[in-house]
N, C-alpha and C. Protein backbone atom coordinates (compact mmCIF):
# COMPACT_ATOMS: atom_id res chain seq x y z
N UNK A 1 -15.32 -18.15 -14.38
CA UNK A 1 -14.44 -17.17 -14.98
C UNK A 1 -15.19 -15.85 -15.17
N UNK A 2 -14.80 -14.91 -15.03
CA UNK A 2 -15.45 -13.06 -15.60
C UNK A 2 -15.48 -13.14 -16.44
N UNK A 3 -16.63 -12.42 -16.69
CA UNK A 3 -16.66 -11.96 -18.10
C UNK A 3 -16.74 -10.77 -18.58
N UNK A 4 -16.62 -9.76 -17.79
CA UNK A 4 -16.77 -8.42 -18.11
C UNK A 4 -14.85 -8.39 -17.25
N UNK A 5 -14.39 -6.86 -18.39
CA UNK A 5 -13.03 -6.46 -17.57
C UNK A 5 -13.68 -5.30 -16.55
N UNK A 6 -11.47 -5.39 -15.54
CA UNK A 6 -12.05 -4.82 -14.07
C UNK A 6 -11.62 -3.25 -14.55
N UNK A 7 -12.85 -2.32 -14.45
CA UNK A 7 -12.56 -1.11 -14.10
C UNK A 7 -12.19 -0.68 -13.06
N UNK A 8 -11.08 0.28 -13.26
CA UNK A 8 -10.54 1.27 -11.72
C UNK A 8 -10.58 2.61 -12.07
N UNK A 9 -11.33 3.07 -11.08
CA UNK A 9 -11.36 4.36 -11.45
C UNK A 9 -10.57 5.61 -11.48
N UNK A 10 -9.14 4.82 -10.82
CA UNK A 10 -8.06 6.08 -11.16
C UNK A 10 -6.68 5.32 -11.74
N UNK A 11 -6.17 6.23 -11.86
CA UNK A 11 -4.71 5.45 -12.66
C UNK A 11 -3.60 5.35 -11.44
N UNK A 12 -3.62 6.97 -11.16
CA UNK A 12 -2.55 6.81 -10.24
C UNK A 12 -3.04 7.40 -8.63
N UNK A 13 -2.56 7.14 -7.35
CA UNK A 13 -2.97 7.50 -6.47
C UNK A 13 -1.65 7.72 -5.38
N UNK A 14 -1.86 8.83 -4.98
CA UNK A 14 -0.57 9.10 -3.80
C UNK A 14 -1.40 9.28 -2.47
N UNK A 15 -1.24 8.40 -1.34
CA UNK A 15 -1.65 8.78 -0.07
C UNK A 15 -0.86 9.13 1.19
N UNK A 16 -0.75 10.14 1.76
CA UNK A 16 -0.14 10.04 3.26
C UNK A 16 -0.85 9.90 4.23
N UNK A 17 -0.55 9.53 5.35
CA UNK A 17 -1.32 9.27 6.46
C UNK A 17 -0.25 9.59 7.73
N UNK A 18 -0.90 10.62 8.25
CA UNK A 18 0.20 11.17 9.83
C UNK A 18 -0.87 10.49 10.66
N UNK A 19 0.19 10.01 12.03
CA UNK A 19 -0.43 9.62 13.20
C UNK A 19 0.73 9.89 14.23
N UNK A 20 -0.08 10.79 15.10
CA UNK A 20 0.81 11.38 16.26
C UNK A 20 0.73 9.95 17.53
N UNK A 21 2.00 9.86 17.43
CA UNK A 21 2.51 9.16 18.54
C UNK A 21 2.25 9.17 20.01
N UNK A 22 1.45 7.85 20.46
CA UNK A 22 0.69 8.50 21.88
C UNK A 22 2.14 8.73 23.03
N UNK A 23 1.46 9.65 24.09
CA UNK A 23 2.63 10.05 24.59
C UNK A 23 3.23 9.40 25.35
N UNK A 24 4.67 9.22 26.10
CA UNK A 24 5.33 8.05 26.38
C UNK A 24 5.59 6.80 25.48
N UNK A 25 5.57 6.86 24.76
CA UNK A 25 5.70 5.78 23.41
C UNK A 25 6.52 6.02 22.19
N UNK A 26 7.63 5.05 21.61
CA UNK A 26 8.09 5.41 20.76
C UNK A 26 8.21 3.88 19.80
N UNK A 27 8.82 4.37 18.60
CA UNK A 27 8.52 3.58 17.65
C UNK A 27 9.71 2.20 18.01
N UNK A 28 9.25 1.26 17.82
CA UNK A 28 10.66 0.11 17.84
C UNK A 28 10.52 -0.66 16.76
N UNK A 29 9.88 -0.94 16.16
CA UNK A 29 9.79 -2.26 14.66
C UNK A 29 8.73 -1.27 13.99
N UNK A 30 9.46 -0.94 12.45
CA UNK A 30 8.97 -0.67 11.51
C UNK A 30 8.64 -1.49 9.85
N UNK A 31 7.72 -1.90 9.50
CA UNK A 31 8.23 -2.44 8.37
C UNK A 31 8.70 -2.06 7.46
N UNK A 32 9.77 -2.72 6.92
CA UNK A 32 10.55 -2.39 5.36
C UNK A 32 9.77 -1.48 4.44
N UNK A 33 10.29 -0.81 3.88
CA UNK A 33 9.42 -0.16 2.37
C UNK A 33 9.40 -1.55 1.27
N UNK A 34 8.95 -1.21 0.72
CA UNK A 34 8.26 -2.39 -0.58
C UNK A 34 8.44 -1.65 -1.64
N UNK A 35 7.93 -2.47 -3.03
CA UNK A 35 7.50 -1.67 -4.32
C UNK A 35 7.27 -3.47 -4.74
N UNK A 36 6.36 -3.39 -5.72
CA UNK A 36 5.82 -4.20 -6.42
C UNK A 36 5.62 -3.82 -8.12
N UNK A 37 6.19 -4.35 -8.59
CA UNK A 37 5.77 -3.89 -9.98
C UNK A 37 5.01 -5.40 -10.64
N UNK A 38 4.42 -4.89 -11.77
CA UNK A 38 3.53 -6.06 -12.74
C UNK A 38 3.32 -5.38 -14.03
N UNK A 39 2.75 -6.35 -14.76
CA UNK A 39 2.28 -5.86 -16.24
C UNK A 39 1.57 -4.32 -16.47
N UNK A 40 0.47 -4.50 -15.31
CA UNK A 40 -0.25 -3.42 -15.11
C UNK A 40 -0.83 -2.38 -14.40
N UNK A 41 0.31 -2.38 -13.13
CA UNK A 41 0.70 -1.82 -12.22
C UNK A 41 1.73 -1.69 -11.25
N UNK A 42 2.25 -0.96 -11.04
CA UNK A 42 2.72 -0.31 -9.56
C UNK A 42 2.59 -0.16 -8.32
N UNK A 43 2.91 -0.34 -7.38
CA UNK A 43 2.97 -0.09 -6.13
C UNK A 43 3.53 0.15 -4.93
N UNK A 44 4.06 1.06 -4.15
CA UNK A 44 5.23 1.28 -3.52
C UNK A 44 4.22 1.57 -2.05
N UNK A 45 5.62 1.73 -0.85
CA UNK A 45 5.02 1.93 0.34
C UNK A 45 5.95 2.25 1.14
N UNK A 46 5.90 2.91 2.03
CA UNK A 46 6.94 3.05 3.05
C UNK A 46 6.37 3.80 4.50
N UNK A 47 7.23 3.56 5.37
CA UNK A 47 6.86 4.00 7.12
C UNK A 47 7.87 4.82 7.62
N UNK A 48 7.49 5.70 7.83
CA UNK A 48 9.04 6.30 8.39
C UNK A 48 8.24 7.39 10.05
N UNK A 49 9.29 8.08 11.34
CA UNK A 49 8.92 8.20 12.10
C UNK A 49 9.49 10.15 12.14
N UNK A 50 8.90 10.97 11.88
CA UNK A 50 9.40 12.61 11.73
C UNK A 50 8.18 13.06 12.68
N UNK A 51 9.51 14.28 13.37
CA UNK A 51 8.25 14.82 14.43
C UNK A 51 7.55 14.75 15.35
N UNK A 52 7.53 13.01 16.23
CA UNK A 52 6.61 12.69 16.80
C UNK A 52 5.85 11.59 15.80
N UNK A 53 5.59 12.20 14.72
CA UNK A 53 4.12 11.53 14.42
C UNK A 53 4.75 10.19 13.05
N UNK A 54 4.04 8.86 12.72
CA UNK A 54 4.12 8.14 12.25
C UNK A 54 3.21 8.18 11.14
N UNK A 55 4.70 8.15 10.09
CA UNK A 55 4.45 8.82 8.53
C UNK A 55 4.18 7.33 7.63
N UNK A 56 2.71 7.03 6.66
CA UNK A 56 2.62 6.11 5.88
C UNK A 56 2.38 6.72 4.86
N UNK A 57 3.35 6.12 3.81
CA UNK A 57 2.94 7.00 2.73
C UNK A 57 2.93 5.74 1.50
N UNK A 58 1.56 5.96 0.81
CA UNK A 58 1.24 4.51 -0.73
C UNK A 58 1.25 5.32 -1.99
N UNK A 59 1.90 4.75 -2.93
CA UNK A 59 1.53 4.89 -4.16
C UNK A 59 1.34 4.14 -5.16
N UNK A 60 0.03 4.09 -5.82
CA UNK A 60 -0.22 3.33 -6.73
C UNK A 60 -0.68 3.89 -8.19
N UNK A 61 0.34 3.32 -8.76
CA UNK A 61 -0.02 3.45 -10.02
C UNK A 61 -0.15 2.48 -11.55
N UNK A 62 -1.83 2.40 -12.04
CA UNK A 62 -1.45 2.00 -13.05
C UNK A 62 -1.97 2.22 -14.04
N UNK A 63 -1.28 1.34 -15.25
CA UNK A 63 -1.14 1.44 -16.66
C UNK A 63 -2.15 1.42 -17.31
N UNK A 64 -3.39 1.04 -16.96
CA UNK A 64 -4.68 1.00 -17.30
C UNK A 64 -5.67 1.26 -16.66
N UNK A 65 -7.15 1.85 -16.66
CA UNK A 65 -8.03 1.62 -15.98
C UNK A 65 -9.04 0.81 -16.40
N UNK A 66 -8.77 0.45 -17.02
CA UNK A 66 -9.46 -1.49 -18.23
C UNK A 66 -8.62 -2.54 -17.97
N UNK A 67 -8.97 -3.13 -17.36
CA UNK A 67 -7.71 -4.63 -17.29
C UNK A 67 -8.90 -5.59 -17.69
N UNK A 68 -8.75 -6.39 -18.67
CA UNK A 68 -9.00 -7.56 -19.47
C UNK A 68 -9.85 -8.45 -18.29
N UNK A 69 -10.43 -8.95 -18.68
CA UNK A 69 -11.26 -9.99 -17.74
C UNK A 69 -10.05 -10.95 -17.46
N UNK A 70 -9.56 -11.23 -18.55
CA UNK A 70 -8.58 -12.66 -18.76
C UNK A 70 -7.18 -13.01 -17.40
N UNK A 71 -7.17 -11.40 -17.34
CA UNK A 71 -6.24 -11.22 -16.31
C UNK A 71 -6.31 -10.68 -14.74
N UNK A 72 -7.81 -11.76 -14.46
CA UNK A 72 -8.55 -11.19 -13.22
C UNK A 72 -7.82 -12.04 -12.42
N UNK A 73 -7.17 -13.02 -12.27
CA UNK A 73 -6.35 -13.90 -10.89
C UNK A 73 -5.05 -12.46 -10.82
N UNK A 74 -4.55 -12.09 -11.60
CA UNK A 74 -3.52 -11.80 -11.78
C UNK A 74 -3.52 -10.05 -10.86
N UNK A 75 -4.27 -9.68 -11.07
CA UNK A 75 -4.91 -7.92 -10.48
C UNK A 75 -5.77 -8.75 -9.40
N UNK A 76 -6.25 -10.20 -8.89
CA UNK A 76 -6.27 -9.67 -7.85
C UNK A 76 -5.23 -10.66 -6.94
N UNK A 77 -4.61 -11.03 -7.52
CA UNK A 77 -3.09 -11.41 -6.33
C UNK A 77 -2.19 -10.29 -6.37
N UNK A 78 -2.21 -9.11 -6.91
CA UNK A 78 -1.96 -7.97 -6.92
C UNK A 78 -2.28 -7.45 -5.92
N UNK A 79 -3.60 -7.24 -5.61
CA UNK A 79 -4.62 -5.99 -4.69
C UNK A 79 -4.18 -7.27 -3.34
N UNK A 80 -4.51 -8.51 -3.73
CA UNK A 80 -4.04 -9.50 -1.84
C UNK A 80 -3.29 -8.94 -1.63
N UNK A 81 -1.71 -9.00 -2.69
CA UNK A 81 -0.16 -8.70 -1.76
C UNK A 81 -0.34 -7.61 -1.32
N UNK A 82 -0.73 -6.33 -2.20
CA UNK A 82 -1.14 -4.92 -1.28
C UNK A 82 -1.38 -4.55 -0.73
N UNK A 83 -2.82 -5.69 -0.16
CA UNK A 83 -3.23 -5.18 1.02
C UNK A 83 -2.42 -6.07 2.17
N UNK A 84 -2.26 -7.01 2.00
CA UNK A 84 -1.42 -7.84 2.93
C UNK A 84 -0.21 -6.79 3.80
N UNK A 85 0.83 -6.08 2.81
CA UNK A 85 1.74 -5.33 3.13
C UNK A 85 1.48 -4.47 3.94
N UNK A 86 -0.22 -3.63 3.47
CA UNK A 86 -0.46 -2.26 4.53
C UNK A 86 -0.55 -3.03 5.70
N UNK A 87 -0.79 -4.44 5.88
CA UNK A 87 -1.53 -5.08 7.58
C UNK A 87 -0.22 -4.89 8.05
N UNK A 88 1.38 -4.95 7.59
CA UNK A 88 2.47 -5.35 8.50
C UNK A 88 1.94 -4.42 9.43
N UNK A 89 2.60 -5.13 11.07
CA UNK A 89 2.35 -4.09 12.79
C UNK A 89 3.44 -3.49 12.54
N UNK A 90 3.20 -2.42 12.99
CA UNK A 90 3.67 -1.32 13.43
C UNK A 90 4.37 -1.49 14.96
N UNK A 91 5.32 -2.01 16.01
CA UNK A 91 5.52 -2.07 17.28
C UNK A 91 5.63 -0.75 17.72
N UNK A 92 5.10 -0.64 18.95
CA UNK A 92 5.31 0.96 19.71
C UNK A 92 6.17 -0.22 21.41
N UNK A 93 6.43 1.22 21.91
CA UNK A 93 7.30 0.65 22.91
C UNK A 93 7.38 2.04 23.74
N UNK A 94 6.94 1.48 25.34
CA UNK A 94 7.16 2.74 26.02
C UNK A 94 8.46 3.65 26.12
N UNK A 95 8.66 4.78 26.24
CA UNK A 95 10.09 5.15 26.46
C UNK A 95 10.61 4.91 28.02
């Protein structure tokens, strides 16, 4: 079991990420947007296709940057599902 609680060093975080679409290629399977909520955090996500280029955009936010030792399974089946979600593929498909 821990014994010290998990520090994070920010509360809230917004990321985008552009990626230009190689040429002859277009998008065919996108994954769903998400959101996850919990005791002591937030988390949302979504994919969308503007411009050419392939838009990811995360936000996380939470309620503490001290979470309790006690509630270390719990923050990190949190951070698994999170990261699990960013792995969904992306399909490209020639035009």
């Amino acid at each position: 079991s821990r014994k010290y609680p998990i520090v994070i060093g920010s509360d809230q975080a917004t990321d985008t990420f552009r990626i230009k679409l190689p040429e002859g290629f277009k998008v065919d399977e996108l994954p769903d947007a998400a959101k996850m909520e919990t005791s002591f955090g937030s988390y949302s996500f979504s994919f969308e296709v503007a411009n050419g280029m392939l838009v990811f955009t995360r936000k996380i936010s939470m309620r503490s940057t001290v979470i309790p030792s006690d509630q270390y399974s719990e923050v990190r089946s949190f951070f698994q599902r999170l990261y699990a979600a960013e792995e969904a593929p992306v399909v490209l498909i020639r035009n």
